[in-house]
PDB file of N, CA and C in Angstrom:
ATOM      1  N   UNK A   1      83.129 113.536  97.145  1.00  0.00           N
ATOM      2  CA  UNK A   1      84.146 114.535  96.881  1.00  0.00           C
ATOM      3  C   UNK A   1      85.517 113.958  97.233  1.00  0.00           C
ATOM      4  N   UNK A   2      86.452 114.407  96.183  1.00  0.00           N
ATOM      5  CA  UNK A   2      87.746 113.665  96.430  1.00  0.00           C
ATOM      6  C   UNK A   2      88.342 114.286  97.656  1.00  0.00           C
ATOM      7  N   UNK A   3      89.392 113.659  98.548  1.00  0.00           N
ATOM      8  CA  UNK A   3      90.009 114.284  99.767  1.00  0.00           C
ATOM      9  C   UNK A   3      91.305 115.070  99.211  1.00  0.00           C
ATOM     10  N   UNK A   4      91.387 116.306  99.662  1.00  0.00           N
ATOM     11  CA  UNK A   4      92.297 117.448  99.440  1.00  0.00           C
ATOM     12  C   UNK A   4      93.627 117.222  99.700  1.00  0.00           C
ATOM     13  N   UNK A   5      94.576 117.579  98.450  1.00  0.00           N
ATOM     14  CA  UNK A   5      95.713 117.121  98.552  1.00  0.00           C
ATOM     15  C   UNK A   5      96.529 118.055  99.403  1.00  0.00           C
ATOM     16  N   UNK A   6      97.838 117.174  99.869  1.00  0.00           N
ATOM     17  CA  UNK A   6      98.717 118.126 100.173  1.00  0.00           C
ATOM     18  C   UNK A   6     100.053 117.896 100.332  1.00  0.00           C
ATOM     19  N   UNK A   7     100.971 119.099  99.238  1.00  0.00           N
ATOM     20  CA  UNK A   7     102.619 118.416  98.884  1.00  0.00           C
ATOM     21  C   UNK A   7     103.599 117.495 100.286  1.00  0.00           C
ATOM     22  N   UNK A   8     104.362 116.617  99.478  1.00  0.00           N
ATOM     23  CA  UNK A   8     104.892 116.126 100.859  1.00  0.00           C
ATOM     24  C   UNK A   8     106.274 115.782 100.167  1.00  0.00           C
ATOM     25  N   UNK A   9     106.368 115.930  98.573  1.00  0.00           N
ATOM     26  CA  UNK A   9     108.085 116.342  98.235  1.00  0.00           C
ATOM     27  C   UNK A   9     107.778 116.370  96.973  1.00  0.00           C
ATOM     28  N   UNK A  10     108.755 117.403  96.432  1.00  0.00           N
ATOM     29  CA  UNK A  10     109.059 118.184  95.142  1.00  0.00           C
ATOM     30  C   UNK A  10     110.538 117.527  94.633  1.00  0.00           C
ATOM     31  N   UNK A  11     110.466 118.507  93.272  1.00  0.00           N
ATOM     32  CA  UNK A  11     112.030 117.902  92.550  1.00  0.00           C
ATOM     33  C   UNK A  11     112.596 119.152  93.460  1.00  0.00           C
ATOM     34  N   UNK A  12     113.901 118.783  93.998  1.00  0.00           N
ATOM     35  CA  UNK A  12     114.635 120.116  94.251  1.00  0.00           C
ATOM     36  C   UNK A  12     115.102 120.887  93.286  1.00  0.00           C
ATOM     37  N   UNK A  13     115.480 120.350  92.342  1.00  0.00           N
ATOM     38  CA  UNK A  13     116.120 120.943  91.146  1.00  0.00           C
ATOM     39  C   UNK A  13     115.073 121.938  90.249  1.00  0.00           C
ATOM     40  N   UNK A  14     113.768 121.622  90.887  1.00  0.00           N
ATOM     41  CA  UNK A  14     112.995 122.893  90.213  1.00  0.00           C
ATOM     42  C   UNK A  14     112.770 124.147  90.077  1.00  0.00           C
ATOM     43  N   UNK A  15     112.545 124.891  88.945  1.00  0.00           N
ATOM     44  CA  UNK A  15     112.654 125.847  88.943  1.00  0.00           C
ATOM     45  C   UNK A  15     111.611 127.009  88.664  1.00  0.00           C
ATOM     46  N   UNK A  16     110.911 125.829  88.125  1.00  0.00           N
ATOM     47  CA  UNK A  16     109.466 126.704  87.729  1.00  0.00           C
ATOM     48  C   UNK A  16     108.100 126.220  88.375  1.00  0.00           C
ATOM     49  N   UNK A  17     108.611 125.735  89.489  1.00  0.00           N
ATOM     50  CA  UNK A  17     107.380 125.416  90.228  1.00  0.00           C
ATOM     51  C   UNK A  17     106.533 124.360  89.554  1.00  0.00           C
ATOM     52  N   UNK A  18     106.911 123.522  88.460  1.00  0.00           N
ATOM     53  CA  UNK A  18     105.241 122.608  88.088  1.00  0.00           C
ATOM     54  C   UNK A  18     106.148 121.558  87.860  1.00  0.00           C
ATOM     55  N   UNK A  19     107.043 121.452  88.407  1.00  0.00           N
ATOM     56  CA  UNK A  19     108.016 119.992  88.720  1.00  0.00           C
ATOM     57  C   UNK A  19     107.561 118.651  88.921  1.00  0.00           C
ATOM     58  N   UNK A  20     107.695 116.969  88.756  1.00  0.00           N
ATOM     59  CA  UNK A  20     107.248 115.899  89.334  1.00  0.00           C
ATOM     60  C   UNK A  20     107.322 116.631  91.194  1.00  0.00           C
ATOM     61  N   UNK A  21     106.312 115.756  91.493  1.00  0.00           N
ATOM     62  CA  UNK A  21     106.165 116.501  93.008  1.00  0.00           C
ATOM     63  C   UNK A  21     104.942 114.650  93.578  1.00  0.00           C
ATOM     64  N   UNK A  22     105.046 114.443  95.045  1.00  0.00           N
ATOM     65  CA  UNK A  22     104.277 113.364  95.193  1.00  0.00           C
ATOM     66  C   UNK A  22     103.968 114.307  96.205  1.00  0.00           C
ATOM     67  N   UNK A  23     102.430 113.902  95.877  1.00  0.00           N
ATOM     68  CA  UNK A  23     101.116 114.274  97.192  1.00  0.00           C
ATOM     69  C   UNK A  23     100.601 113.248  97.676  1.00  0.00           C
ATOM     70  N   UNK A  24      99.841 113.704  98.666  1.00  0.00           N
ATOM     71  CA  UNK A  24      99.306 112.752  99.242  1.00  0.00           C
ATOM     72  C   UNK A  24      97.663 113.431  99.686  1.00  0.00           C
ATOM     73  N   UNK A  25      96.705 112.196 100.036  1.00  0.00           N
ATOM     74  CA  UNK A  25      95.552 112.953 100.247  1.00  0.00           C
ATOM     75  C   UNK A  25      95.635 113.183 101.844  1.00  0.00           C
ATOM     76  N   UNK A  26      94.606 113.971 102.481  1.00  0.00           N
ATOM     77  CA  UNK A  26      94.635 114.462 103.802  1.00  0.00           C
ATOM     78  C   UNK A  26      94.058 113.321 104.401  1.00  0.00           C
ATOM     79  N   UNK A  27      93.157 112.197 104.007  1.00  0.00           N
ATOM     80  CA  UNK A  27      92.789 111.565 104.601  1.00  0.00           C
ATOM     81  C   UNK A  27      93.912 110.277 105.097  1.00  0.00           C
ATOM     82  N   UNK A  28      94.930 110.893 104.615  1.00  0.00           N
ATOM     83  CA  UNK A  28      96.516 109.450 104.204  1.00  0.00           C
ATOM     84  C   UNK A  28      96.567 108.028 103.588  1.00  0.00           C
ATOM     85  N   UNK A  29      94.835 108.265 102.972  1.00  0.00           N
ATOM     86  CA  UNK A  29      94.244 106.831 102.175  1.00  0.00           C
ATOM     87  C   UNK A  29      95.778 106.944 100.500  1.00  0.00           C
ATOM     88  N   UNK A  30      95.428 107.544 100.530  1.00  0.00           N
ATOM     89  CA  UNK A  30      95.999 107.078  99.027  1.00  0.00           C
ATOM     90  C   UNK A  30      97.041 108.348  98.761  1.00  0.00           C
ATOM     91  N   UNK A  31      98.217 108.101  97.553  1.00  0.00           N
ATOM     92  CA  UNK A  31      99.505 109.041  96.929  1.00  0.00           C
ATOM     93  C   UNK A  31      98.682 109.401  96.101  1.00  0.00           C
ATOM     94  N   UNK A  32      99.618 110.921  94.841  1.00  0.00           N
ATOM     95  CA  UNK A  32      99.114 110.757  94.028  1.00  0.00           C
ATOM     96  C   UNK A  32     100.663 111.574  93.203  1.00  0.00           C
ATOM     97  N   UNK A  33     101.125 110.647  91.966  1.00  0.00           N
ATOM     98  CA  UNK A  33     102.401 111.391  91.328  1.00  0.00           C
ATOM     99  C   UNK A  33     102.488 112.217  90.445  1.00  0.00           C
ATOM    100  N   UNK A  34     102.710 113.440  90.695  1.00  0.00           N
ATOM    101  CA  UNK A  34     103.179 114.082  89.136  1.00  0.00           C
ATOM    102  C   UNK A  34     104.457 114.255  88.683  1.00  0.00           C
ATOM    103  N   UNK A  35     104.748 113.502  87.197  1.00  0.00           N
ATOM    104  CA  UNK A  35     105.903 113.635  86.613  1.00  0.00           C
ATOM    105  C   UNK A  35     105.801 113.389  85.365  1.00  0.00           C
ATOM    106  N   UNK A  36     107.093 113.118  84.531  1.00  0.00           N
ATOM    107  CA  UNK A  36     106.658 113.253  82.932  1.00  0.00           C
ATOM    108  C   UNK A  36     106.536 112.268  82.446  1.00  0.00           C
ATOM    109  N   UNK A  37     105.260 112.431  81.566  1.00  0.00           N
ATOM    110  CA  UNK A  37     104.524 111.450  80.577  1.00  0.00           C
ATOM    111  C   UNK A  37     105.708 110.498  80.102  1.00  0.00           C
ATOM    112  N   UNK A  38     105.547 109.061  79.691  1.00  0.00           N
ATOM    113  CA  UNK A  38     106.517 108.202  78.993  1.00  0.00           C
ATOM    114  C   UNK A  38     105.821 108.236  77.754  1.00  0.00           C
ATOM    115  N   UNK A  39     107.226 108.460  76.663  1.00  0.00           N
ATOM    116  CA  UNK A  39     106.668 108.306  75.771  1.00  0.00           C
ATOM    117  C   UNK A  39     107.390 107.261  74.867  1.00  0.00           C
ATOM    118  N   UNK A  40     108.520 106.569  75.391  1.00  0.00           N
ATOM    119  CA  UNK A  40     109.395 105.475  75.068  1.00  0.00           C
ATOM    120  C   UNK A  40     108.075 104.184  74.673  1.00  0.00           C
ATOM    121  N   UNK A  41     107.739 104.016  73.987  1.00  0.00           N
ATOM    122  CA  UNK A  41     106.897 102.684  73.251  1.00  0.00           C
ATOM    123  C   UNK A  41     107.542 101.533  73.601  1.00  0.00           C
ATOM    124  N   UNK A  42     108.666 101.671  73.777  1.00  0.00           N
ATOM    125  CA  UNK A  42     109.508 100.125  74.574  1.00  0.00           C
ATOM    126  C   UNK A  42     109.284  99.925  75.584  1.00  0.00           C
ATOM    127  N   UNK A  43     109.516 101.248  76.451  1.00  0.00           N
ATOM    128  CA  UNK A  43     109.250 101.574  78.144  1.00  0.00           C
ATOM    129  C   UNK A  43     107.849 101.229  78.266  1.00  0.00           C
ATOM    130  N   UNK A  44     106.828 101.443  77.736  1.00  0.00           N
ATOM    131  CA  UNK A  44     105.284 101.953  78.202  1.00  0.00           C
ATOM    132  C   UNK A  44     105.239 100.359  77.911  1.00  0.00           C
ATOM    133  N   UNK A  45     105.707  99.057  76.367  1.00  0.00           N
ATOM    134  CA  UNK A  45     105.116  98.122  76.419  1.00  0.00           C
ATOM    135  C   UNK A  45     105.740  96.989  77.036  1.00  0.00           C
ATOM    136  N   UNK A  46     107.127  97.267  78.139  1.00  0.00           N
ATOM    137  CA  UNK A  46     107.457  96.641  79.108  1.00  0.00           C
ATOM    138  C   UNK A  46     106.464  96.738  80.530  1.00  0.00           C
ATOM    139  N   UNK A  47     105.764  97.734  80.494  1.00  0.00           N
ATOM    140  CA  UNK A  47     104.633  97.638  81.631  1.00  0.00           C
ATOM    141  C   UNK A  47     103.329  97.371  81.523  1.00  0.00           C
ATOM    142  N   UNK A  48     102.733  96.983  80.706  1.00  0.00           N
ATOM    143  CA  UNK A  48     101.868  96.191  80.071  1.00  0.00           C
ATOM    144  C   UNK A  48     100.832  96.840  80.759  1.00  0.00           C
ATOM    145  N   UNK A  49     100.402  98.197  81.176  1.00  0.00           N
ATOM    146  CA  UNK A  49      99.139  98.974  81.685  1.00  0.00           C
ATOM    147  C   UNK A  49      98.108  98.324  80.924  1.00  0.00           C
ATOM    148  N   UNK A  50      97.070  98.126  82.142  1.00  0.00           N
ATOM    149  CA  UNK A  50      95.874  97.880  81.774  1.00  0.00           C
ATOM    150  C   UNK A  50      95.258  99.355  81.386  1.00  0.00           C
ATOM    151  N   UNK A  51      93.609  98.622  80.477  1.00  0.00           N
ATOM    152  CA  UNK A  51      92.821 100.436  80.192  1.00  0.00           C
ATOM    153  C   UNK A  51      92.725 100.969  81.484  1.00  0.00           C
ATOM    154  N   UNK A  52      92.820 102.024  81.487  1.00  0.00           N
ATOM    155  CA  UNK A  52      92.653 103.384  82.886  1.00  0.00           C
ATOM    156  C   UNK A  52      94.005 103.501  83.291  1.00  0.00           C
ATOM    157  N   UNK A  53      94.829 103.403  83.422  1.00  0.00           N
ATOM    158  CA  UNK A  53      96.053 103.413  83.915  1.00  0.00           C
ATOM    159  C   UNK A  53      97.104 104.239  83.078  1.00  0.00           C
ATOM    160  N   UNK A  54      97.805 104.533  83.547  1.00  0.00           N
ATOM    161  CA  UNK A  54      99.244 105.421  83.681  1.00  0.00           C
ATOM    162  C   UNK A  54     100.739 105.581  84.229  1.00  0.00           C
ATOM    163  N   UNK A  55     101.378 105.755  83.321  1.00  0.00           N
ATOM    164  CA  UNK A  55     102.546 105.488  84.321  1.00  0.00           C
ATOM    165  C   UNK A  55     103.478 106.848  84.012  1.00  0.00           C
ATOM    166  N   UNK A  56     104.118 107.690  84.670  1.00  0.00           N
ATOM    167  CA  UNK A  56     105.255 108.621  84.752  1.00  0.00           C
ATOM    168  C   UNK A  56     106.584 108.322  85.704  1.00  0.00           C
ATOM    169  N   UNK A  57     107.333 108.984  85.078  1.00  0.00           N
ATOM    170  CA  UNK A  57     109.270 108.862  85.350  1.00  0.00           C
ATOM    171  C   UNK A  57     108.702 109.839  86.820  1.00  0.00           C
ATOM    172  N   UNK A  58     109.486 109.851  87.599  1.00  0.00           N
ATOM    173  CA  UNK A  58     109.779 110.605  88.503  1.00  0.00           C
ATOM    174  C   UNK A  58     111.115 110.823  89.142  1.00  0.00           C
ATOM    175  N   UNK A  59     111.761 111.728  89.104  1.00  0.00           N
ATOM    176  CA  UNK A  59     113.504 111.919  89.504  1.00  0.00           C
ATOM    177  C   UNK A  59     113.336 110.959  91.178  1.00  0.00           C
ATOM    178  N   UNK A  60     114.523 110.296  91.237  1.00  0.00           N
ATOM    179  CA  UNK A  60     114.819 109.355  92.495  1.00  0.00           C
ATOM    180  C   UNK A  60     114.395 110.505  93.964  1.00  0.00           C
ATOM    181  N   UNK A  61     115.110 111.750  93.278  1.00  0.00           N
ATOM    182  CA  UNK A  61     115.392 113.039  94.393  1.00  0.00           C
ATOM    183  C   UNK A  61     113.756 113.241  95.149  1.00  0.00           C
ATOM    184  N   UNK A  62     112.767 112.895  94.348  1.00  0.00           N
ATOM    185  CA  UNK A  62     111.189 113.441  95.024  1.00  0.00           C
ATOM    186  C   UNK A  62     111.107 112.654  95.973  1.00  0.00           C
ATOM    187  N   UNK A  63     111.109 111.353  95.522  1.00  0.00           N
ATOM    188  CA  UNK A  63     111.086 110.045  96.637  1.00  0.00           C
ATOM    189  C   UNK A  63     111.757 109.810  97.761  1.00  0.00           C
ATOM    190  N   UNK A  64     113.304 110.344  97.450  1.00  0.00           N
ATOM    191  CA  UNK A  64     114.234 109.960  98.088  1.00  0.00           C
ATOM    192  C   UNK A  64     114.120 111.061  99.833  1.00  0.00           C
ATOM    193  N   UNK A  65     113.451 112.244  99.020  1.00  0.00           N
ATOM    194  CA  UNK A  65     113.016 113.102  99.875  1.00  0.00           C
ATOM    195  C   UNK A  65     111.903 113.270 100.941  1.00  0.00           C
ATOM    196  N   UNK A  66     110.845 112.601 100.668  1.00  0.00           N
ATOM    197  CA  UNK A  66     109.844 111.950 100.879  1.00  0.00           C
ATOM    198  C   UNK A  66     110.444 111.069 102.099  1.00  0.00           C
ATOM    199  N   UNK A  67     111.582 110.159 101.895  1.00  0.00           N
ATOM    200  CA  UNK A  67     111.231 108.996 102.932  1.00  0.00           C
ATOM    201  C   UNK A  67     112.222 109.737 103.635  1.00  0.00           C
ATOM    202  N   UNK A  68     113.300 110.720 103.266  1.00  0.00           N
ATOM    203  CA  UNK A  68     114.110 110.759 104.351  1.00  0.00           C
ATOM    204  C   UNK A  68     113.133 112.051 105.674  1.00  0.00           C
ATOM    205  N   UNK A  69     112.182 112.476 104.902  1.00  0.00           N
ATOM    206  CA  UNK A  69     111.637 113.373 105.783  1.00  0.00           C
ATOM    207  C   UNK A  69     110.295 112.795 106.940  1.00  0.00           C
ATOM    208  N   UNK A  70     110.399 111.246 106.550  1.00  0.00           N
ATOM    209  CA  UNK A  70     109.523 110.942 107.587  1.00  0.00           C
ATOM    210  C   UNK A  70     110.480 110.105 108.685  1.00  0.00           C
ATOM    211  N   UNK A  71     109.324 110.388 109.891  1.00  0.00           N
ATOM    212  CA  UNK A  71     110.393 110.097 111.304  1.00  0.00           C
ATOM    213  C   UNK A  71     110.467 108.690 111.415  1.00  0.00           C
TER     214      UNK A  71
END
């Protein structure tokens, strides 16, 4: 069973609640990102993803929030 997530920064600028947001699992093994799909064909074949893989934009502000809130 996967370990249960839990938020640790959002977009501030959101408004409808289903914003890029980074979690993390409870066990603190691993992140996990939500943000919006790329759909730039230039962008996606400058990162040369292998099969299974994914990549999304995420505003600087989720991240930026993220590190300033740890001690």
């Amino acid at each position: 069973m996967a370990a249960p997530l839990r938020k640790l920064s959002g977009d501030p600028e959101c408004r409808n609640g289903t914003c890029p947001t980074l979690w993390g699992t409870e066990d603190g093994e691993d992140y996990v990102v939500q943000g919006y799909v790329i759909n730039d064909l230039e962008r996606l074949a400058q990162l040369d993803l292998p099969e299974g893989e994914t990549a999304v934009v995420v505003p600087a502000a989720v991240l930026e929030g993220y590190f300033r809130a740890r001690p």
